[in-house]
N, C-alpha and C. Protein backbone atom coordinates (compact mmCIF):
# COMPACT_ATOMS: atom_id res chain seq x y z
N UNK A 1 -26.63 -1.08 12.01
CA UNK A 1 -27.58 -0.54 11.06
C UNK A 1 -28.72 0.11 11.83
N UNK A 2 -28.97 1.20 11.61
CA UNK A 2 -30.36 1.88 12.19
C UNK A 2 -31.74 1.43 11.81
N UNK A 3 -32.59 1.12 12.58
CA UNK A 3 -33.62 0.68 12.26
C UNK A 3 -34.34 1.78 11.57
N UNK A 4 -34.55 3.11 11.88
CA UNK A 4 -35.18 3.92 11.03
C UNK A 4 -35.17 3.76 9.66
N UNK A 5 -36.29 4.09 8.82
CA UNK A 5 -36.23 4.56 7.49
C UNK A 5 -36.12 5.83 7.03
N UNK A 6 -35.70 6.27 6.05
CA UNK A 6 -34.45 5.30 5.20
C UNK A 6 -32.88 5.45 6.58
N UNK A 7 -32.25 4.46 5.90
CA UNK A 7 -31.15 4.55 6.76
C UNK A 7 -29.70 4.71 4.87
N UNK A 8 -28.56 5.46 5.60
CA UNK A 8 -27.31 5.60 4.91
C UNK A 8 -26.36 4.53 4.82
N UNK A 9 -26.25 3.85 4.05
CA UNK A 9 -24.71 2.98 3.93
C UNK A 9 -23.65 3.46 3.41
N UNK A 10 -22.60 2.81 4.01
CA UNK A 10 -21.06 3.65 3.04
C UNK A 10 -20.25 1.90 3.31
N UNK A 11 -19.85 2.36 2.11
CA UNK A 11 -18.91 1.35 1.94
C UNK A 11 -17.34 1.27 2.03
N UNK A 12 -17.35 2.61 2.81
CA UNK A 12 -16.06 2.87 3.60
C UNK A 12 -14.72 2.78 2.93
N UNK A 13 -13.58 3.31 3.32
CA UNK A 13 -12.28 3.47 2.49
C UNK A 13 -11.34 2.54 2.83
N UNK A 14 -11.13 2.21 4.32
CA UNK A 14 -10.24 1.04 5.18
C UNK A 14 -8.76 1.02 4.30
N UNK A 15 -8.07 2.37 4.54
CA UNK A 15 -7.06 2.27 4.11
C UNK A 15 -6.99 3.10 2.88
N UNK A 16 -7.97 3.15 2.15
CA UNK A 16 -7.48 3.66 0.94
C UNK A 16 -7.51 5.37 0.60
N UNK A 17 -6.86 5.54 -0.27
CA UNK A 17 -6.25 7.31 -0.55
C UNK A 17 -7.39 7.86 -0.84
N UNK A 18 -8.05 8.92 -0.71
CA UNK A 18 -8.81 9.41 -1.82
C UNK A 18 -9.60 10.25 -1.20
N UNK A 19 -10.63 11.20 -1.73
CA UNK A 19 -11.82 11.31 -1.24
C UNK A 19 -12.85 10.05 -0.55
N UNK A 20 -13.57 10.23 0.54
CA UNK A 20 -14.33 9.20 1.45
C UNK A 20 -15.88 9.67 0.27
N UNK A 21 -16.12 8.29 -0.04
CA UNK A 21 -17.34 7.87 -0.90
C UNK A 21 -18.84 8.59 -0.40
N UNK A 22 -19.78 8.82 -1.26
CA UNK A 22 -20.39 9.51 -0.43
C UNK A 22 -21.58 8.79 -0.21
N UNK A 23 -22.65 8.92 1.19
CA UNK A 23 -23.21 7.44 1.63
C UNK A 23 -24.48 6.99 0.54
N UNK A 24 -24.78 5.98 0.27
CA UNK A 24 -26.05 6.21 -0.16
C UNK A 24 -27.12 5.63 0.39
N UNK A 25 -28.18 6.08 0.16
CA UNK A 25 -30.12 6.27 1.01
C UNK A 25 -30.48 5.01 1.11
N UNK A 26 -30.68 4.26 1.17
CA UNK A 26 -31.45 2.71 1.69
C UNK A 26 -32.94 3.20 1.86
N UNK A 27 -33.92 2.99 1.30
CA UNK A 27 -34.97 2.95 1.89
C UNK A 27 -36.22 1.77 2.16
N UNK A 28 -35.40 0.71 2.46
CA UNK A 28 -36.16 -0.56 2.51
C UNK A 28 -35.11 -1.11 4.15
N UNK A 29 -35.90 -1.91 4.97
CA UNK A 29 -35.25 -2.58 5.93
C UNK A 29 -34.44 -3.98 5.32
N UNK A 30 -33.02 -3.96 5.19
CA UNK A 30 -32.35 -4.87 4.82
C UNK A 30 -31.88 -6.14 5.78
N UNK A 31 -32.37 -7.30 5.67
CA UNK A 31 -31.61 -8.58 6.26
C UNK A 31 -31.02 -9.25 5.87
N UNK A 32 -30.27 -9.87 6.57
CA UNK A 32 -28.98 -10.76 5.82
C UNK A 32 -30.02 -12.41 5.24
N UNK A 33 -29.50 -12.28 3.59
CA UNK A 33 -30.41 -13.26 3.09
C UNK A 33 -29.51 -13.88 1.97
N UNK A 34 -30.00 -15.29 2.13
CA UNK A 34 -28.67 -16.57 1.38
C UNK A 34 -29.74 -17.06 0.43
N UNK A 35 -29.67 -17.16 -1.08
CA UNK A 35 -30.76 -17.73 -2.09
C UNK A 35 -29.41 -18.70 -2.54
N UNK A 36 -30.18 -20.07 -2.78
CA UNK A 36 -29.24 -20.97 -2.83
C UNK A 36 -29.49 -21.64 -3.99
N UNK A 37 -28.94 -22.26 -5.09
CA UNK A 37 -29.50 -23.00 -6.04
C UNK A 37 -30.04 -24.28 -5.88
N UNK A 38 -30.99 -25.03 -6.27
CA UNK A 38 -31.36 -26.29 -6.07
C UNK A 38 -31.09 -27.26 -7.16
N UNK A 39 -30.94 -28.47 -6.92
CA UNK A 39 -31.49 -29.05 -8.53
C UNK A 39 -32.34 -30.13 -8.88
N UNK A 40 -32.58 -30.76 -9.99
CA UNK A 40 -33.90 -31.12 -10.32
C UNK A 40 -34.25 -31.91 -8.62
N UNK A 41 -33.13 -33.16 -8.05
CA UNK A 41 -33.55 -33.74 -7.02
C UNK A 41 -34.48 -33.00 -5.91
N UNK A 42 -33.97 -31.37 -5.96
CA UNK A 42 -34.35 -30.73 -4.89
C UNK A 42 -33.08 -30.57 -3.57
N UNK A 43 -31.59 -30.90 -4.29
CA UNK A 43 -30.59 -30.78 -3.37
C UNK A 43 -30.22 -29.09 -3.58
N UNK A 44 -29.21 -28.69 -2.22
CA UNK A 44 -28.56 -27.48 -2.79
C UNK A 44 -27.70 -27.91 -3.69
N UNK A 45 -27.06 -27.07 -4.90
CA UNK A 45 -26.28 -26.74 -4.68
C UNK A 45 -24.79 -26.00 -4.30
N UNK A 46 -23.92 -26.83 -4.16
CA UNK A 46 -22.78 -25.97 -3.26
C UNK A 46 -21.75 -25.08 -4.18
N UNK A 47 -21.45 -24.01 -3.33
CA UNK A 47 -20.63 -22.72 -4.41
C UNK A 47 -20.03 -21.77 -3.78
N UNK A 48 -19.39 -21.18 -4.57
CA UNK A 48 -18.67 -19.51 -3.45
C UNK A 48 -19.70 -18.73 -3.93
N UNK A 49 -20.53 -18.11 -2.62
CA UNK A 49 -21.91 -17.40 -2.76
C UNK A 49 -21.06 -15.86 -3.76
N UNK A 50 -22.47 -15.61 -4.35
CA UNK A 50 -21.92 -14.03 -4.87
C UNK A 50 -22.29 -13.27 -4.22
N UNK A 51 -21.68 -12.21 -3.62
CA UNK A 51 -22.16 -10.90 -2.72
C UNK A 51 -22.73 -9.83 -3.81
N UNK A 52 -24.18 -9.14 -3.49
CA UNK A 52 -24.93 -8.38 -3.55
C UNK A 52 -24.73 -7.29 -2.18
N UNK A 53 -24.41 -6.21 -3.09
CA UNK A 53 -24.54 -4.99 -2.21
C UNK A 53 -25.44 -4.06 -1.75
N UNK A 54 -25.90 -3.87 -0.62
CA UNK A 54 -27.20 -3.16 -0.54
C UNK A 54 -27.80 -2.44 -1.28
N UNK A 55 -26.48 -1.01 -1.50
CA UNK A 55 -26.85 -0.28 -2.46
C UNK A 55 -26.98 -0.71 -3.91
N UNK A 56 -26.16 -1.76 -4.51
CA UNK A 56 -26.93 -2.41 -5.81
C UNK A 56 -28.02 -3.34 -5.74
N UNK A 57 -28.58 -3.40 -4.80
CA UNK A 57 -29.79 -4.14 -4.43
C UNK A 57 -30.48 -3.14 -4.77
N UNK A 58 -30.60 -1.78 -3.77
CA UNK A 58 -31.72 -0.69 -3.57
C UNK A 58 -31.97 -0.13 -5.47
N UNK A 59 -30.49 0.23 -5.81
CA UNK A 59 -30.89 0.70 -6.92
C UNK A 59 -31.86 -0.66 -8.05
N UNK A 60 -31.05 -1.62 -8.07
CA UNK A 60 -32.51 -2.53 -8.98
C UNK A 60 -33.40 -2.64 -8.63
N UNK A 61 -34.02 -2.48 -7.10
CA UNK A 61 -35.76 -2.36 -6.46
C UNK A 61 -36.35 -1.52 -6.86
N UNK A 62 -35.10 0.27 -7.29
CA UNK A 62 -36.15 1.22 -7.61
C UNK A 62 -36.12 1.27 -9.23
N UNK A 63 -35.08 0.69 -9.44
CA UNK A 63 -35.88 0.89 -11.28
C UNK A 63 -36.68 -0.04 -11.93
N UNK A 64 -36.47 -1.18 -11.05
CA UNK A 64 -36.74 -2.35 -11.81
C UNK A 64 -37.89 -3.05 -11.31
N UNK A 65 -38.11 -2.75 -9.95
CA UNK A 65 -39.43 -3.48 -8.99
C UNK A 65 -40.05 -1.91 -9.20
N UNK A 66 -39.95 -0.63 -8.85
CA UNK A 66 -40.74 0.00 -8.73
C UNK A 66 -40.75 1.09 -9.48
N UNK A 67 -39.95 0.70 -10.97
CA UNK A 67 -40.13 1.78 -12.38
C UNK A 67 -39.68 3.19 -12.49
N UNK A 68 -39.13 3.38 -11.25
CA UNK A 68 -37.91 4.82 -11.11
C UNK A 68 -37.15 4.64 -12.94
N UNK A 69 -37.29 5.80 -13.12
CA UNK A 69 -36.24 6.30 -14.17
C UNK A 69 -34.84 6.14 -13.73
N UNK A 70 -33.80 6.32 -14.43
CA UNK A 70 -32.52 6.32 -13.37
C UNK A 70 -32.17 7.30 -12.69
N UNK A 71 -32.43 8.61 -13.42
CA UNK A 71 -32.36 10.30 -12.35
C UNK A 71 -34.00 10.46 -11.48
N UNK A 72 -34.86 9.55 -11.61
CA UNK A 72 -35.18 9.72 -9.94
C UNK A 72 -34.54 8.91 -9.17
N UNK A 73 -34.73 7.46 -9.33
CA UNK A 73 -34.11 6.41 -9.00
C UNK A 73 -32.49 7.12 -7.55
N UNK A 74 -31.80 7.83 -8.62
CA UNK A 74 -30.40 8.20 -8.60
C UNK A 74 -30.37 9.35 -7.59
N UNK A 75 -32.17 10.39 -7.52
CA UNK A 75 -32.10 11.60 -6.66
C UNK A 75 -32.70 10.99 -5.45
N UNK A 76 -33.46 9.70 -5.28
CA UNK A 76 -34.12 9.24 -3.86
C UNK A 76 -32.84 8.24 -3.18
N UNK A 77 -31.54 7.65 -4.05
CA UNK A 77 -30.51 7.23 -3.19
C UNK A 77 -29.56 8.56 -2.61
N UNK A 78 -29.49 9.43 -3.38
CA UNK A 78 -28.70 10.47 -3.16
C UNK A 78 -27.13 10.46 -4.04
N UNK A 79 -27.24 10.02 -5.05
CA UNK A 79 -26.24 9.75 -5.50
C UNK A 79 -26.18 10.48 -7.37
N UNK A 80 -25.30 10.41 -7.90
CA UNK A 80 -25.02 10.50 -9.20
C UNK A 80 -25.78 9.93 -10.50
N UNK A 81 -26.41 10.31 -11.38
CA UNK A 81 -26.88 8.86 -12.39
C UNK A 81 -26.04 8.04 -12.85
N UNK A 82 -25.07 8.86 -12.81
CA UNK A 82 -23.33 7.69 -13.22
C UNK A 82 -23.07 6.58 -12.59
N UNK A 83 -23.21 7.10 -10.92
CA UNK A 83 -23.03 5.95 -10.28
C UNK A 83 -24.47 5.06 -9.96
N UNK A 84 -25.59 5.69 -10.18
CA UNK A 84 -26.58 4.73 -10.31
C UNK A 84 -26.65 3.24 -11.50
N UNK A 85 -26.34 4.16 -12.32
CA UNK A 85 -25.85 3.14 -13.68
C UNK A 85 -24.94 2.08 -13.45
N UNK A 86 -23.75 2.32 -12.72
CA UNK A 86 -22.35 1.41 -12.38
C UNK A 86 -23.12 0.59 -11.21
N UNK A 87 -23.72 0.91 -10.29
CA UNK A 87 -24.34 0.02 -9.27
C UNK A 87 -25.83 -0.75 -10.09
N UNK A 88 -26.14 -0.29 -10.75
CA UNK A 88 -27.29 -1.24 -11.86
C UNK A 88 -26.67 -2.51 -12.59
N UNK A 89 -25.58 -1.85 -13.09
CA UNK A 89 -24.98 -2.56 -13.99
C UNK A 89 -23.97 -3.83 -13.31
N UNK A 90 -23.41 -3.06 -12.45
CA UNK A 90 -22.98 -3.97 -11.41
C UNK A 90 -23.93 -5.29 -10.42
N UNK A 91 -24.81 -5.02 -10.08
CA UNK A 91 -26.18 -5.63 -9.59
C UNK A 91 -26.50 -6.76 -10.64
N UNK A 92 -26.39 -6.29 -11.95
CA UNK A 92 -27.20 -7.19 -12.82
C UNK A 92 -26.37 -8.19 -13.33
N UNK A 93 -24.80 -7.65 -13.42
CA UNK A 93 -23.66 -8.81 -14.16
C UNK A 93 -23.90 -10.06 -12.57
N UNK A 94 -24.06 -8.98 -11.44
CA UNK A 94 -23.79 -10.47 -10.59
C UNK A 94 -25.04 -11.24 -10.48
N UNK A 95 -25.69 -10.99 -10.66
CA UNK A 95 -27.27 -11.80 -10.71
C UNK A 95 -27.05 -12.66 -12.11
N UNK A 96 -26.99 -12.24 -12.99
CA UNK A 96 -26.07 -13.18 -14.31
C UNK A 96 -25.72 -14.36 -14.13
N UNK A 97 -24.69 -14.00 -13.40
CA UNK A 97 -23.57 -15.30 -12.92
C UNK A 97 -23.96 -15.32 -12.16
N UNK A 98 -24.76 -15.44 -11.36
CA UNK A 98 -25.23 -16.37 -10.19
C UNK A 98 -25.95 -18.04 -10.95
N UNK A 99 -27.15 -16.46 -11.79
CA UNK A 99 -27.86 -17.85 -12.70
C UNK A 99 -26.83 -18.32 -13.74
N UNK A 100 -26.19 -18.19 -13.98
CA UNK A 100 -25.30 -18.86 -15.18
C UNK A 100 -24.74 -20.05 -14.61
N UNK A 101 -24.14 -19.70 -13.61
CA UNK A 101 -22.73 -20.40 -12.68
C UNK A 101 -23.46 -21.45 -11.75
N UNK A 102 -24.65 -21.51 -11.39
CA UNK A 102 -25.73 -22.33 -10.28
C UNK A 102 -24.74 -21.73 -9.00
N UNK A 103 -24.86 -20.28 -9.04
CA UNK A 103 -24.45 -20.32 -7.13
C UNK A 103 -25.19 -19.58 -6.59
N UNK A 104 -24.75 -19.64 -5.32
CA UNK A 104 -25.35 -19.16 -4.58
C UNK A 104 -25.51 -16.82 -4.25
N UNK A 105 -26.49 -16.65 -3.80
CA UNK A 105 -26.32 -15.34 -3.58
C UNK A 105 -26.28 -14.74 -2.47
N UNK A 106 -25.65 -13.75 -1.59
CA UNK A 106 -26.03 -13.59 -0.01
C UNK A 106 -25.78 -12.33 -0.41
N UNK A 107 -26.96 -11.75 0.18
CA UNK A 107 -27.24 -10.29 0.35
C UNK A 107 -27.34 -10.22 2.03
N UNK A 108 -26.66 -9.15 2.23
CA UNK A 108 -25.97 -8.63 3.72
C UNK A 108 -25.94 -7.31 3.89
N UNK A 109 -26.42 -6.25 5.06
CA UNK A 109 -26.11 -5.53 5.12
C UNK A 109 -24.94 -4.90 5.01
């Protein structure tokens, strides 16, 4: 990962047919981060973590932490509003079930 800001992610094809995805803008420094559930005792607890994807991370920071519409939101990742929407929407079902399910979350570059 490049330390510069913003930096590009792709989530790459590894095999598969098609047109190669096109990258999208990151503009926050991302670290690998594990939010774990607790309970009343104050124990973890234990689960198959849900993966959060950068880019559905970035897109809920800019609409949702910092009030982007979805076509700006969608023109500062570099991407589609279509696919801003599918990575929103996607972002938010897994945050859902994280809290629904008591598991865990790991966001990773």
């Amino acid at each position: 990962m490049p330390y510069g800001l913003p930096w590009k992610w792709y989530w790459g094809r590894r095999g598969r047919r098609g047109r190669r995805p096109k990258p999208r803008i990151i503009d926050f420094r991302l670290t690998r981060i594990f939010f774990a559930p607790i309970d009343i005792d104050g124990r973890v607890i234990e689960g198959e973590p849900i993966h959060i994807m950068p880019d559905e991370l970035e897109a809920m920071r800019l609409v949702y932490l910092l009030g982007y519409n979805q076509e700006e939101a969608a023109k500062k990742m570099g991407v589609s509003r279509g696919t801003l929407w599918r990575m929103l929407n996607s972002g938010r079902r897994k945050l859902v079930q994280a809290i629904v399910e008591s598991r865990p979350i790991l966001i990773s570059p």
